[in-house]
Protein backbone atom coordinates (compact mmCIF):
# COMPACT_ATOMS: atom_id res chain seq x y z
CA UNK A 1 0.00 0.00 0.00
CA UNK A 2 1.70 3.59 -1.08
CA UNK A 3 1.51 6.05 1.76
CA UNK A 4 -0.80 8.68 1.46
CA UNK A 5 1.58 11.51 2.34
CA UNK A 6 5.63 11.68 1.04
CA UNK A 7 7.48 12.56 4.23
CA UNK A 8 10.36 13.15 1.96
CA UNK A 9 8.92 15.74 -0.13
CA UNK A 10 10.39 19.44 1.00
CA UNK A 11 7.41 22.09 1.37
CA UNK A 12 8.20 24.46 -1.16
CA UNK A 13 5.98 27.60 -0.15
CA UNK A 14 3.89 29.26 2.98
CA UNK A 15 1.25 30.85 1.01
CA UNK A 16 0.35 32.92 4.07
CA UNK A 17 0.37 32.96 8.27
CA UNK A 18 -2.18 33.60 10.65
CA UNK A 19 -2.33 36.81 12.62
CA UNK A 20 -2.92 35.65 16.05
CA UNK A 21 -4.68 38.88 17.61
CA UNK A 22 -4.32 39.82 21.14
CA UNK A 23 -7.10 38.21 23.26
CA UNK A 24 -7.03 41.29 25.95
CA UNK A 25 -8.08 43.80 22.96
CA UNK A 26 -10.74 41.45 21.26
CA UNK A 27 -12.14 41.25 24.83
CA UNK A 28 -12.37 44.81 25.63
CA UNK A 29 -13.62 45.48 21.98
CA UNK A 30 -16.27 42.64 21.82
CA UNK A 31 -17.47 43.86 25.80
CA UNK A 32 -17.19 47.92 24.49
CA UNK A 33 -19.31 46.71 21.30
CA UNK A 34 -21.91 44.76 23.79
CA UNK A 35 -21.86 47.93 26.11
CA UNK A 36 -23.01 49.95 22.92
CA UNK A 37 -26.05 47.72 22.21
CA UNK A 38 -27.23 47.65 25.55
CA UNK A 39 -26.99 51.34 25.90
CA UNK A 40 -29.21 51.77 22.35
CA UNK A 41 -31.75 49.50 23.34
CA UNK A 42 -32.34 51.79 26.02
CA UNK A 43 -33.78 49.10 28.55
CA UNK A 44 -32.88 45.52 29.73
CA UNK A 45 -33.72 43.04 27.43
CA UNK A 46 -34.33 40.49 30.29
CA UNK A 47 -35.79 41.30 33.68
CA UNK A 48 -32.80 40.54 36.24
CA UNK A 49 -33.73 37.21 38.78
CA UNK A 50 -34.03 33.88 38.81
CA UNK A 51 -37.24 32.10 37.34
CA UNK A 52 -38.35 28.96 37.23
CA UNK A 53 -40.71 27.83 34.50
CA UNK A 54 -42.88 24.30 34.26
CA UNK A 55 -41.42 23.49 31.17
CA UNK A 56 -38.95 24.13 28.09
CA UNK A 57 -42.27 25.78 26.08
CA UNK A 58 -43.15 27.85 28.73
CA UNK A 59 -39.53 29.10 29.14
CA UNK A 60 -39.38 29.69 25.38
CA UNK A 61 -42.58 31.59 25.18
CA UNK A 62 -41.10 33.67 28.06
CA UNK A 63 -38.38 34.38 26.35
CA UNK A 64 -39.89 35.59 23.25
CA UNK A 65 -41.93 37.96 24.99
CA UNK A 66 -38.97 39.71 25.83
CA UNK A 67 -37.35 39.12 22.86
CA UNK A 68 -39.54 40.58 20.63
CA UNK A 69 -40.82 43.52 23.06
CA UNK A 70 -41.33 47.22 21.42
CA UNK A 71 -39.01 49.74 22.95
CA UNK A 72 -40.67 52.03 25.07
């Protein structure tokens, strides 16, 4: 059976590298960015607490209420 990769065989070319990005300033971007949308919805999106629903459905429907809210 021929193997499937030559070890032998010299690469010849990088074509390109990856840019490995700071994880400190994606994190402070990506929390500044959520900051932003919080502050333009203008209200919580969910009430703050603990609940405890009867079932997955009911959960879900709860959800969506508050999901799809107007803005007042």
């Amino acid at each position: 059976m021929d193997p499937v990769v030559n070890i032998d065989e010299k690469i010849g070319k990088t074509v390109g590298r990856r840019k490995i990005k700071d994880s400190l300033v994606y994190g402070l971007g990506l929390q500044k960015s959520l900051a932003r949308i919080r502050e333009e919805a203008g209200f919580p999106r969910f009430p703050k607490g603990v609940f405890k629903f009867r079932s997955f459905e009911e959960a879900d429907a709860w959800m969506m209420h508050y999901m799809t809210r107007p803005r007042s």
